[in-house]
PDB file of N, CA and C in Angstrom:
ATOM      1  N   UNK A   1      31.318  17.365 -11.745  1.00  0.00           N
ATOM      2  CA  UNK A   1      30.027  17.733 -11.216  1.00  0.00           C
ATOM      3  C   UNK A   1      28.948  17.232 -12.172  1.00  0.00           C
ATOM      4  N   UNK A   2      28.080  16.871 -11.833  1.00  0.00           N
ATOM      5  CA  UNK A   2      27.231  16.172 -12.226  1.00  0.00           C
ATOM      6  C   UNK A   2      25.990  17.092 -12.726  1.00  0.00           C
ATOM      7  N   UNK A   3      25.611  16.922 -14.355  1.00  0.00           N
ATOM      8  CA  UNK A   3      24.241  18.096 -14.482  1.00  0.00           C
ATOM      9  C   UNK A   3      23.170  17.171 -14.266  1.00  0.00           C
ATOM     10  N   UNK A   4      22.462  18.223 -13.903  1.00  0.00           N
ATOM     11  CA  UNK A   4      20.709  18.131 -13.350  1.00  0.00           C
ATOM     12  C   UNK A   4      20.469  17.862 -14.782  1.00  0.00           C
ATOM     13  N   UNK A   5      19.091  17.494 -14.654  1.00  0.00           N
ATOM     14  CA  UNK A   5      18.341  17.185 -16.140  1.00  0.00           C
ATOM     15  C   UNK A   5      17.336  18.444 -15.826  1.00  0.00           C
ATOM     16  N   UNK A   6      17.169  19.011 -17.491  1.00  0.00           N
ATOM     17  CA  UNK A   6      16.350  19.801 -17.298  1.00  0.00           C
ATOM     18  C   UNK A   6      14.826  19.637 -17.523  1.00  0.00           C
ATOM     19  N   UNK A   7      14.048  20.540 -16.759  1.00  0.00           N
ATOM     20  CA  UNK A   7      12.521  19.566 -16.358  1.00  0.00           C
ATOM     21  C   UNK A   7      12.092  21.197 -17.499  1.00  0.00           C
ATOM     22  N   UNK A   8      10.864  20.631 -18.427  1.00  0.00           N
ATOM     23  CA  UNK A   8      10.966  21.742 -18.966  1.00  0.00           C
ATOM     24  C   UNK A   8       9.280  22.561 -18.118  1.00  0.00           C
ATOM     25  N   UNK A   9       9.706  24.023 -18.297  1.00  0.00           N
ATOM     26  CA  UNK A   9       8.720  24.749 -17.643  1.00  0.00           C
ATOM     27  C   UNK A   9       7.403  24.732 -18.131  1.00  0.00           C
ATOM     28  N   UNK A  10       6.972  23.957 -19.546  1.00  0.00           N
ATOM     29  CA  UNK A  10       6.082  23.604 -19.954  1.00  0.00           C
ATOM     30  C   UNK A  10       5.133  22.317 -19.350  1.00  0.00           C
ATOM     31  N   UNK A  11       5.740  21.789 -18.409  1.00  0.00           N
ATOM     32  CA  UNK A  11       4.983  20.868 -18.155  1.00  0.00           C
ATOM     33  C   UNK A  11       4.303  20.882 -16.852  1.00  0.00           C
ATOM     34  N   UNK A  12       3.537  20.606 -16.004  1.00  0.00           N
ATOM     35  CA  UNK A  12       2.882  20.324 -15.215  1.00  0.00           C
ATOM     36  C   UNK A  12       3.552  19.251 -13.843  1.00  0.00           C
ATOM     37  N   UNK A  13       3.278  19.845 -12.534  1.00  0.00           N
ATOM     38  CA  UNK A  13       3.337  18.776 -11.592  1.00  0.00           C
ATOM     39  C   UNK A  13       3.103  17.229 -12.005  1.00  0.00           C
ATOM     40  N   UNK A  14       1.646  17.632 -12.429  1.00  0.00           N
ATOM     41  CA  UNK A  14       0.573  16.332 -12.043  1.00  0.00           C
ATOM     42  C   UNK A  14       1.513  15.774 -13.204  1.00  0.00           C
ATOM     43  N   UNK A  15       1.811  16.007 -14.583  1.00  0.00           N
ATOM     44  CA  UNK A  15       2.561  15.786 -15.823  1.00  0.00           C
ATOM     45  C   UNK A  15       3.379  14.757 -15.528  1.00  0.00           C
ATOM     46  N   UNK A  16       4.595  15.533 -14.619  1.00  0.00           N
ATOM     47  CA  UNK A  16       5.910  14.945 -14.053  1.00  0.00           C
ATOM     48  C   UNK A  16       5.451  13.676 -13.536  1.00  0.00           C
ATOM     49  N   UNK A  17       4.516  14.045 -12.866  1.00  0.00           N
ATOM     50  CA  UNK A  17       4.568  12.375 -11.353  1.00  0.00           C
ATOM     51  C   UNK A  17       3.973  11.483 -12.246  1.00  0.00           C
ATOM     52  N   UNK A  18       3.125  12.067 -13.434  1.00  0.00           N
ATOM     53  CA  UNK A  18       2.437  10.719 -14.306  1.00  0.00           C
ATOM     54  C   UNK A  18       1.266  10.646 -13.651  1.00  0.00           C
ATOM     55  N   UNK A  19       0.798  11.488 -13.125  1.00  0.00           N
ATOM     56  CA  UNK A  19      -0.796  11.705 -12.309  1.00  0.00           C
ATOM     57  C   UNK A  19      -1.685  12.275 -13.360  1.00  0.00           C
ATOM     58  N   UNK A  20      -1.920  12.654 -14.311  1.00  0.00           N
ATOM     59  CA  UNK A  20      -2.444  12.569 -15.020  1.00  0.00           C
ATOM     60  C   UNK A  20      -3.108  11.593 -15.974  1.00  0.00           C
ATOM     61  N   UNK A  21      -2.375  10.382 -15.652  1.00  0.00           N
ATOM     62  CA  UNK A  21      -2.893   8.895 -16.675  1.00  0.00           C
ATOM     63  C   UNK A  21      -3.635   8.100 -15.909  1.00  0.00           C
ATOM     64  N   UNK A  22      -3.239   6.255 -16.592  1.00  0.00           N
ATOM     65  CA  UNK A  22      -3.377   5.583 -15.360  1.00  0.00           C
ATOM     66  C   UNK A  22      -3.364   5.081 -14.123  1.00  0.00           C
ATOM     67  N   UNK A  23      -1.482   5.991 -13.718  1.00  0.00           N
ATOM     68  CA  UNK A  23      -0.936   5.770 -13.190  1.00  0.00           C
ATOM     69  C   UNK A  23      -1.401   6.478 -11.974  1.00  0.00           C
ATOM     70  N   UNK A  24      -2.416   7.131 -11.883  1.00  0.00           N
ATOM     71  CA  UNK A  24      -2.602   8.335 -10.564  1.00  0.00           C
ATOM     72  C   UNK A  24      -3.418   7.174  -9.960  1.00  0.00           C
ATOM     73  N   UNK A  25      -3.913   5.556 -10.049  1.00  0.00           N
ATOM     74  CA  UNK A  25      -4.276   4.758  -9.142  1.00  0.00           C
ATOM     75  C   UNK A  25      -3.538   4.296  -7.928  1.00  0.00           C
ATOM     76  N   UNK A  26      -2.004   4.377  -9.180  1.00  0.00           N
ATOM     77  CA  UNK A  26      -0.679   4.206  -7.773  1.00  0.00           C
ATOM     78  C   UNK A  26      -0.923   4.899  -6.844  1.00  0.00           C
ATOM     79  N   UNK A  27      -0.440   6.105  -7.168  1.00  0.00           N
ATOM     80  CA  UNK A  27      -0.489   7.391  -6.565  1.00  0.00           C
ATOM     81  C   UNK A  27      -1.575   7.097  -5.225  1.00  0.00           C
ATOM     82  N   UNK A  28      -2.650   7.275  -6.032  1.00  0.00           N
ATOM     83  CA  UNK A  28      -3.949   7.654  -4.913  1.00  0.00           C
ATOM     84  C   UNK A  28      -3.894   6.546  -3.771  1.00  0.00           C
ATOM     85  N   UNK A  29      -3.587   4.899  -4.659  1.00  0.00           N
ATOM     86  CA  UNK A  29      -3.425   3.989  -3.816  1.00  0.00           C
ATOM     87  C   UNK A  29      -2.530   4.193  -2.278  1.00  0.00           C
ATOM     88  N   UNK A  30      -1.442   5.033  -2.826  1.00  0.00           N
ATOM     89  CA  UNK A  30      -0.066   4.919  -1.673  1.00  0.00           C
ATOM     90  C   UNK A  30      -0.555   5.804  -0.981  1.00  0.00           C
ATOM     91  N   UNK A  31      -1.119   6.776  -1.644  1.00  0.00           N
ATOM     92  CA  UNK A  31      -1.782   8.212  -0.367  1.00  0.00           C
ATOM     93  C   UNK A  31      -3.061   7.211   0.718  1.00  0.00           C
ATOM     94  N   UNK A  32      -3.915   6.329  -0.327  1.00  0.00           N
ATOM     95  CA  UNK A  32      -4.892   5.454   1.185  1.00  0.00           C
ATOM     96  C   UNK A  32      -4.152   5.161   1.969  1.00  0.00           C
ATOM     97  N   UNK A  33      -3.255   4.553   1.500  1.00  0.00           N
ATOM     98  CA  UNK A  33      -2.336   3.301   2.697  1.00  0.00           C
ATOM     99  C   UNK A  33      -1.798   4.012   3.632  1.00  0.00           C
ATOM    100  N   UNK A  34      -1.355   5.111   3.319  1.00  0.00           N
ATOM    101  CA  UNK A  34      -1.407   6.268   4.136  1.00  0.00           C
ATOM    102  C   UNK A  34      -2.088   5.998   5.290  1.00  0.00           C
ATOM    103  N   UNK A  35      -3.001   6.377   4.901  1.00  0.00           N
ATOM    104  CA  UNK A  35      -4.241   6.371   5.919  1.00  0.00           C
ATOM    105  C   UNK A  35      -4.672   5.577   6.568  1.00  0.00           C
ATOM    106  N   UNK A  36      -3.865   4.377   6.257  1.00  0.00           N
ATOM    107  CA  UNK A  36      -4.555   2.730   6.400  1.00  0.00           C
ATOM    108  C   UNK A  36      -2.929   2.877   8.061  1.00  0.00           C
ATOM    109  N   UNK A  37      -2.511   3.721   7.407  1.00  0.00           N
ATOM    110  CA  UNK A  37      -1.292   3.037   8.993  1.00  0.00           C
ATOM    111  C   UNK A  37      -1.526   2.640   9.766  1.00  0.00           C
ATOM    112  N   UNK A  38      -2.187   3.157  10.575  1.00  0.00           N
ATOM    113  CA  UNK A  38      -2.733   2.479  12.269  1.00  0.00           C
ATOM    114  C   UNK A  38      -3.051   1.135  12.196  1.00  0.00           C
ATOM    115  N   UNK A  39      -3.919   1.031  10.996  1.00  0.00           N
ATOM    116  CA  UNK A  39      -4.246  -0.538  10.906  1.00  0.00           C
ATOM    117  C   UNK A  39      -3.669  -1.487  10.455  1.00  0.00           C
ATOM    118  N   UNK A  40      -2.705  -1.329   9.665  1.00  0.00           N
ATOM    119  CA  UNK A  40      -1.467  -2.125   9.121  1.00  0.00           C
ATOM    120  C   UNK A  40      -0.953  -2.066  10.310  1.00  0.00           C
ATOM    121  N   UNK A  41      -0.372  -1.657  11.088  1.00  0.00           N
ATOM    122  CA  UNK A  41       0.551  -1.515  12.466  1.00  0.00           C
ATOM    123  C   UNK A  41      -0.026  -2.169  13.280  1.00  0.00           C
ATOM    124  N   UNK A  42      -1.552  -1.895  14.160  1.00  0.00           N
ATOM    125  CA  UNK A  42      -1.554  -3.239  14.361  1.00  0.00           C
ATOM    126  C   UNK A  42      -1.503  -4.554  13.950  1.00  0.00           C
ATOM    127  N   UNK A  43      -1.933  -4.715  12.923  1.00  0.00           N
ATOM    128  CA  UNK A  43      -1.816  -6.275  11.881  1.00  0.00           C
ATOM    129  C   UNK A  43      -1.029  -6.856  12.228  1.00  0.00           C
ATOM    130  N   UNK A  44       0.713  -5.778  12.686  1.00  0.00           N
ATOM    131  CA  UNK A  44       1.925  -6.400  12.695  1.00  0.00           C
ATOM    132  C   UNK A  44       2.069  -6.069  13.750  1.00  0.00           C
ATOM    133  N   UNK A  45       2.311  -5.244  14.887  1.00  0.00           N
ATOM    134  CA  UNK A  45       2.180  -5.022  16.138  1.00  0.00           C
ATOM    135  C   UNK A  45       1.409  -5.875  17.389  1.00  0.00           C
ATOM    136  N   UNK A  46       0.245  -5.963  17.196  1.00  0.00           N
ATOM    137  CA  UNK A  46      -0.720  -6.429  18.011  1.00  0.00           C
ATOM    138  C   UNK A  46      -1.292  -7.771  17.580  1.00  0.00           C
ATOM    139  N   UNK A  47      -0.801  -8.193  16.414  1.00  0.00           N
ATOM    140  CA  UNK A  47      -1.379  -9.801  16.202  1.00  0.00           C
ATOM    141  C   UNK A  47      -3.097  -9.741  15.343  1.00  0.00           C
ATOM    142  N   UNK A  48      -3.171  -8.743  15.095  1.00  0.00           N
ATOM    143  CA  UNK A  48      -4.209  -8.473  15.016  1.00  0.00           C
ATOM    144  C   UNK A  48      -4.507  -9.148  13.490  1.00  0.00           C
ATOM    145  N   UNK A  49      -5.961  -9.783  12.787  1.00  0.00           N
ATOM    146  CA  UNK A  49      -5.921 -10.781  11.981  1.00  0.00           C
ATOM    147  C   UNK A  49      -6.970  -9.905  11.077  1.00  0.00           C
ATOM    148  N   UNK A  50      -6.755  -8.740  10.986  1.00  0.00           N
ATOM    149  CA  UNK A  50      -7.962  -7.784   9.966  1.00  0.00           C
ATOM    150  C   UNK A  50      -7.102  -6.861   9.400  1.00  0.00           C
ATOM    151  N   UNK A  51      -7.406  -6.366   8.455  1.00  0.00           N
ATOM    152  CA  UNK A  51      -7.009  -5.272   7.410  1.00  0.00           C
ATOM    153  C   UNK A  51      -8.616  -4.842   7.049  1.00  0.00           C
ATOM    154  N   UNK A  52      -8.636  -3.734   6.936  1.00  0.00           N
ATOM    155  CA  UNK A  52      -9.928  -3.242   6.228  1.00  0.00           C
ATOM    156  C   UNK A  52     -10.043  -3.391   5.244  1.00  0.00           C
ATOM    157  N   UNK A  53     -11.256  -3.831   4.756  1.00  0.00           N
ATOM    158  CA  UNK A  53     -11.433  -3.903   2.756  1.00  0.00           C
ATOM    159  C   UNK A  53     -10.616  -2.917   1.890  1.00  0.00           C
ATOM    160  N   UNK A  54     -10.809  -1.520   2.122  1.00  0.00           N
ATOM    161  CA  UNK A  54     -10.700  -0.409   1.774  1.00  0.00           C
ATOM    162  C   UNK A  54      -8.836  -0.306   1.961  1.00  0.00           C
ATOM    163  N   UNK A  55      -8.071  -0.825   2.689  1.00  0.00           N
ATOM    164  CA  UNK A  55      -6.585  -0.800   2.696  1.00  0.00           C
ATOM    165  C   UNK A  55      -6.155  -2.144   2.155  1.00  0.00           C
ATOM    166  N   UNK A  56      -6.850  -3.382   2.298  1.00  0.00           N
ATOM    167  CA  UNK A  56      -6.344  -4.286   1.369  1.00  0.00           C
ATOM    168  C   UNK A  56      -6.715  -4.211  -0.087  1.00  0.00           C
ATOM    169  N   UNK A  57      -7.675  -2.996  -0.387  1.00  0.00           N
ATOM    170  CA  UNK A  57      -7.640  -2.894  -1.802  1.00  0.00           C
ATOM    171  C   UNK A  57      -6.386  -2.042  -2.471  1.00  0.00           C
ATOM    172  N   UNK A  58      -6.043  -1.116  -1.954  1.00  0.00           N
ATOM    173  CA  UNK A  58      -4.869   0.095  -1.801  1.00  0.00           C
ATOM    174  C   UNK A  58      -3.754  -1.077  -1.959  1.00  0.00           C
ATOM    175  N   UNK A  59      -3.258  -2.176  -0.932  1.00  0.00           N
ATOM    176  CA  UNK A  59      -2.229  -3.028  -0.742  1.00  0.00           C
ATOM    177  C   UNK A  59      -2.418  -3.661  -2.303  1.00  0.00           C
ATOM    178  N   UNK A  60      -3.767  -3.873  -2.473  1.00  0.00           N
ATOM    179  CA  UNK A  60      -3.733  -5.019  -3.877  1.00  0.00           C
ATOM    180  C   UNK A  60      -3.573  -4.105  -5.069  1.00  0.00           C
ATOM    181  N   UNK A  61      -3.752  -3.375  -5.625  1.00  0.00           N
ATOM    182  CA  UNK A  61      -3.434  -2.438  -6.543  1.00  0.00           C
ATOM    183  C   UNK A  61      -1.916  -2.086  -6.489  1.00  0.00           C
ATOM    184  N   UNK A  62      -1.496  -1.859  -5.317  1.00  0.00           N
ATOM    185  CA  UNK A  62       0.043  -1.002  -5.285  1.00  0.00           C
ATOM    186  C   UNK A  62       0.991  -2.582  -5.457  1.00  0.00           C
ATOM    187  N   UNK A  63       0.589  -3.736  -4.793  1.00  0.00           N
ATOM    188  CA  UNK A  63       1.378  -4.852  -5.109  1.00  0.00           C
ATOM    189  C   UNK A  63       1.607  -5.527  -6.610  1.00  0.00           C
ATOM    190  N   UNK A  64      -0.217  -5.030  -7.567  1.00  0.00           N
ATOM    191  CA  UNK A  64      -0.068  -5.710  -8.442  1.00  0.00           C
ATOM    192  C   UNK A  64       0.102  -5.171  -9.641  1.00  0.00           C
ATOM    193  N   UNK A  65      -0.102  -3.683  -9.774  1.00  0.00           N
ATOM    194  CA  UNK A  65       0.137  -2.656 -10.815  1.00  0.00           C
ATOM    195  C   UNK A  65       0.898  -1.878 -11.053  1.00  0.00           C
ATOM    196  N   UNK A  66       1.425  -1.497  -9.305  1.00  0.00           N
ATOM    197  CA  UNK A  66       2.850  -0.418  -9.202  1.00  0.00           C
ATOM    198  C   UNK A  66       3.833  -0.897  -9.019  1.00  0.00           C
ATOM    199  N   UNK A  67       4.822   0.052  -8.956  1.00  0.00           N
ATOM    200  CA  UNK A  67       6.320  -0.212  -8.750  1.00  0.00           C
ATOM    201  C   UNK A  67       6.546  -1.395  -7.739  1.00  0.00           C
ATOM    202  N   UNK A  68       7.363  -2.074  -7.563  1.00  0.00           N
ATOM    203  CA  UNK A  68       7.859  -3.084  -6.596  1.00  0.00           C
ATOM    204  C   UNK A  68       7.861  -2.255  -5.299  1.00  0.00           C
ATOM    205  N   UNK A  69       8.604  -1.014  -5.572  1.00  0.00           N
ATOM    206  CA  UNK A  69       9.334  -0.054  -4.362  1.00  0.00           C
ATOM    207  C   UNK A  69       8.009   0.109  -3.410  1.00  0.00           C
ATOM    208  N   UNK A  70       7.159   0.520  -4.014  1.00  0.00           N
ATOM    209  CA  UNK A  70       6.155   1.186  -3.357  1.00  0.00           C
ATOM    210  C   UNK A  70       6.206   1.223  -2.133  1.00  0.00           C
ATOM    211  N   UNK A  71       5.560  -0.045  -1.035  1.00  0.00           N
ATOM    212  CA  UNK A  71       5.574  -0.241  -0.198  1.00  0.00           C
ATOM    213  C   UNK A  71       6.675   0.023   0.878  1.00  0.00           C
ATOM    214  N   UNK A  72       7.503  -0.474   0.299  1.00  0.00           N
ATOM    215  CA  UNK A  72       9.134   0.573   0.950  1.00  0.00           C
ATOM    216  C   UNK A  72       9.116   1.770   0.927  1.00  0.00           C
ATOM    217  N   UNK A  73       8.499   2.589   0.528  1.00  0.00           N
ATOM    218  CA  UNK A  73       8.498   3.701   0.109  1.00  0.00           C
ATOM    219  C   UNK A  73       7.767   4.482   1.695  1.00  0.00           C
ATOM    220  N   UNK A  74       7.047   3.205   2.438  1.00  0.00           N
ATOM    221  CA  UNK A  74       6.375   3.703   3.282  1.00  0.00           C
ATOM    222  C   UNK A  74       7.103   2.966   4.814  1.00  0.00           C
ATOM    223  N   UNK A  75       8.322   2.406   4.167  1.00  0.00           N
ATOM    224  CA  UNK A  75       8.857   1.535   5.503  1.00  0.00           C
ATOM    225  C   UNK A  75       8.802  -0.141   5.623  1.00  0.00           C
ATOM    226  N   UNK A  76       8.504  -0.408   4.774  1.00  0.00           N
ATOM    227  CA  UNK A  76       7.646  -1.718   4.658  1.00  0.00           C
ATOM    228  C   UNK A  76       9.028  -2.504   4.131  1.00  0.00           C
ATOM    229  N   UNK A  77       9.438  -3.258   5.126  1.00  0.00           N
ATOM    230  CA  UNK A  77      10.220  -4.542   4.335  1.00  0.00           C
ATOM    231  C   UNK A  77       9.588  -5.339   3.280  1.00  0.00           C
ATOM    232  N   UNK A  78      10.417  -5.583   2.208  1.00  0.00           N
ATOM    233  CA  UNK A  78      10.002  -6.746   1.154  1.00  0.00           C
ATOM    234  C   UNK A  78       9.070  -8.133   1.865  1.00  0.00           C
ATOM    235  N   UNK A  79       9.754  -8.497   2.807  1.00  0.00           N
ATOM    236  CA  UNK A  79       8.714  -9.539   3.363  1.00  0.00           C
ATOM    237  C   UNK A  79       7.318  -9.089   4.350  1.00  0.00           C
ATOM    238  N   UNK A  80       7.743  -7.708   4.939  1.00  0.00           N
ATOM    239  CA  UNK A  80       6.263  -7.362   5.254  1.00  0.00           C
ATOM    240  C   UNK A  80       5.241  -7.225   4.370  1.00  0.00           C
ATOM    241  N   UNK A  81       5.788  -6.741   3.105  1.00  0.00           N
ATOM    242  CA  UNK A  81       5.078  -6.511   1.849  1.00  0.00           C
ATOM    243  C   UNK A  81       3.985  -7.775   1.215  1.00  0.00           C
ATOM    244  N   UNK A  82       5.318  -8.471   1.063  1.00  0.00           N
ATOM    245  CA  UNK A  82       4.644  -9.715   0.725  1.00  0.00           C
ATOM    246  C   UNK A  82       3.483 -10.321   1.563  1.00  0.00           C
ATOM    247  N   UNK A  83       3.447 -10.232   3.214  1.00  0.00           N
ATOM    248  CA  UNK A  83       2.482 -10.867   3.916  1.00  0.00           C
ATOM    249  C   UNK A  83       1.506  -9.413   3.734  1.00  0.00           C
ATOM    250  N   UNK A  84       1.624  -8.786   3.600  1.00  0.00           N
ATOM    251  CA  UNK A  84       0.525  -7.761   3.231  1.00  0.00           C
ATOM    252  C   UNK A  84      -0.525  -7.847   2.160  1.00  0.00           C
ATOM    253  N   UNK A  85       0.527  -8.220   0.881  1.00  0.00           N
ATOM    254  CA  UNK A  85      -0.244  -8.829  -0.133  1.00  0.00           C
ATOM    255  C   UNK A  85      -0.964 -10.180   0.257  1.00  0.00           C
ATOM    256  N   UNK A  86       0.043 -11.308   0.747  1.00  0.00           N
ATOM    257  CA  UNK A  86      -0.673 -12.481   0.575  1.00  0.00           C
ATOM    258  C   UNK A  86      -1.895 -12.544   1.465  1.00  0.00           C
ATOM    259  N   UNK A  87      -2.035 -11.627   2.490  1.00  0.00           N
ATOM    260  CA  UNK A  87      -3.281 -11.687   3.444  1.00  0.00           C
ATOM    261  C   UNK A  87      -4.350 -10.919   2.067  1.00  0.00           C
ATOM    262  N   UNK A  88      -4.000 -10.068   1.868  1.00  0.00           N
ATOM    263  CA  UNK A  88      -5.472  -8.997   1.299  1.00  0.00           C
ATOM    264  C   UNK A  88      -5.526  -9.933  -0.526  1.00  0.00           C
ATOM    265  N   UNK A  89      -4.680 -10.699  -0.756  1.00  0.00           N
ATOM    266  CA  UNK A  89      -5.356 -11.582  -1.660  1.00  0.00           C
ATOM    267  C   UNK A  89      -5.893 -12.759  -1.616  1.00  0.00           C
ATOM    268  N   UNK A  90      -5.621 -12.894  -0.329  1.00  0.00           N
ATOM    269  CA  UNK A  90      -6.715 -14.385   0.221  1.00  0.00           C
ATOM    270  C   UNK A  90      -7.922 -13.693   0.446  1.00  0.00           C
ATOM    271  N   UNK A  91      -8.118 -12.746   1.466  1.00  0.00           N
ATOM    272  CA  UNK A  91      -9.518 -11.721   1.319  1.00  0.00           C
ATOM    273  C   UNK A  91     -10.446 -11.577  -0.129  1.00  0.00           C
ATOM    274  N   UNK A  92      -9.468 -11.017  -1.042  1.00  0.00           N
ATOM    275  CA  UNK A  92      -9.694 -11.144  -2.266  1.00  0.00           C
ATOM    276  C   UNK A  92     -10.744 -11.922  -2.804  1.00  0.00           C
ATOM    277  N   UNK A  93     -10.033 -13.160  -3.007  1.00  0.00           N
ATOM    278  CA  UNK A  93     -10.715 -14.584  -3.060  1.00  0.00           C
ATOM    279  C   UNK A  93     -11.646 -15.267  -2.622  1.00  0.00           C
ATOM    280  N   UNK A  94     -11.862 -14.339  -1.329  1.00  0.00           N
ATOM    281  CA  UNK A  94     -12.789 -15.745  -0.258  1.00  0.00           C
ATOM    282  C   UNK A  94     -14.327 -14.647  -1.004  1.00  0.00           C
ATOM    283  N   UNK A  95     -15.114 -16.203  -0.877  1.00  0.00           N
ATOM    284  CA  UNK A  95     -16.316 -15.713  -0.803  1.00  0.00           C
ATOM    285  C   UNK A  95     -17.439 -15.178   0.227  1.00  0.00           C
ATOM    286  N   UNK A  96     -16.629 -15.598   1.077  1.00  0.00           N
ATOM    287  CA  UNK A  96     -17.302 -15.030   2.564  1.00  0.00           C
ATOM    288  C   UNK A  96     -17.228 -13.359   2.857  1.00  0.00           C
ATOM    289  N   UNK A  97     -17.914 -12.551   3.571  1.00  0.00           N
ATOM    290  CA  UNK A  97     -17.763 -11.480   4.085  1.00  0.00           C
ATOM    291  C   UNK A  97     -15.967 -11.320   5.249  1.00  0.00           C
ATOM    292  N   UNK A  98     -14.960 -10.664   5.161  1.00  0.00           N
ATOM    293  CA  UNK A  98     -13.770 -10.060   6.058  1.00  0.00           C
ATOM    294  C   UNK A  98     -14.523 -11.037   7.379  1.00  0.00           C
ATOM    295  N   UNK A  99     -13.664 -11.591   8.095  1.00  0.00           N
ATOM    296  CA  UNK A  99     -13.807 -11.360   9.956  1.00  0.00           C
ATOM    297  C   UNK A  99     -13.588 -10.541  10.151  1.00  0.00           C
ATOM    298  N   UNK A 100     -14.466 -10.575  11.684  1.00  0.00           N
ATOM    299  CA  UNK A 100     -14.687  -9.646  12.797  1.00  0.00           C
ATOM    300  C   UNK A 100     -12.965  -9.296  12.999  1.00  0.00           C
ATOM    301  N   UNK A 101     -12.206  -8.323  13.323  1.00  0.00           N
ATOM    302  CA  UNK A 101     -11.212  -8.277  14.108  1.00  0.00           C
ATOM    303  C   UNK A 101     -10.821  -9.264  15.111  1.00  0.00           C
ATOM    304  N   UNK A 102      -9.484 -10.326  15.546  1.00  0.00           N
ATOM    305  CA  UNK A 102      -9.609 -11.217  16.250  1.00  0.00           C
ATOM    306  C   UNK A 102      -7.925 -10.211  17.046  1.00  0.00           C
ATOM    307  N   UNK A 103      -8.059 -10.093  18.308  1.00  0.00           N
ATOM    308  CA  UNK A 103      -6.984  -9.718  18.774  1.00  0.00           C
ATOM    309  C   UNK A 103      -6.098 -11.109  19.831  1.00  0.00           C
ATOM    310  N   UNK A 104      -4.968 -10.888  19.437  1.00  0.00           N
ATOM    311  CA  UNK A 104      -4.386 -12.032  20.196  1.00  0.00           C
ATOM    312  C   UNK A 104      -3.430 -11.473  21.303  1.00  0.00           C
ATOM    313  N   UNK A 105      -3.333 -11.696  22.660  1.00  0.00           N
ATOM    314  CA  UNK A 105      -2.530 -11.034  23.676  1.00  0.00           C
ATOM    315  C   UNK A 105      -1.317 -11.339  23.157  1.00  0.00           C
ATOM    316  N   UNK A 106      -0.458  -9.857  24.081  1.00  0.00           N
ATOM    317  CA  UNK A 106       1.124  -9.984  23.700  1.00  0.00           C
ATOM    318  C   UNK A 106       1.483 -10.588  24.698  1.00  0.00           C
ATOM    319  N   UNK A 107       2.606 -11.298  24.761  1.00  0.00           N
ATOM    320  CA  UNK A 107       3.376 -12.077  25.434  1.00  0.00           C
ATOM    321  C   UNK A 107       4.202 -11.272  25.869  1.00  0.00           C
ATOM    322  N   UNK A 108       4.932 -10.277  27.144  1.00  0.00           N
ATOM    323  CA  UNK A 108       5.558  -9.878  27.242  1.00  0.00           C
ATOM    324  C   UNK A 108       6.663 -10.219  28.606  1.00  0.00           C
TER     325      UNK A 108
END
């Protein structure tokens, strides 16, 4: 049987998760993206060619500071990941203002 490690009663939630440091950017990051679902889903669902500023910043932080896992963490294949990143770091880059939302019909 296998022992547990013991967590000592001196320490804190926020302690444990490492939410207390730098690291609560992860954190906060993965809780936006959260929030960002609907719109990531269409991205990949509906063809849709926008991410909001505000979730490709969440995507760019959690791709380039946190764990690898992260994004899995929310369902996200390694290669969805990656086109997640590589879209919101071309955004990144451009000097232009995001496009308008461009929707493309499904083929069904």
């Amino acid at each position: 049987m296998a022992a547990h490690p013991q967590v000592s009663t001196h320490t804190t939630l926020a302690t444990r998760l490492r939410l207390d440091n730098e690291e609560t950017t992860c954190w906060g990051s993965l809780l936006h993206l959260q929030s960002c679902i609907s719109n990531v889903l269409l991205f990949f669902l509906n063809g849709e060619t926008y991410l909001r500023p505000s979730c490709c910043h969440a995507i760019r932080i959690i791709g380039h500071h946190c764990w690898p896992s992260m994004l899995a963490s929310l369902g996200f294949t390694v290669q969805e990941g990656d086109i997640l990143r590589g879209y919101c770091d071309a955004t990144a880059h451009s000097s232009s203002p995001p496009p308008e939302p461009i929707f493309f019909p499904n083929h069904t």
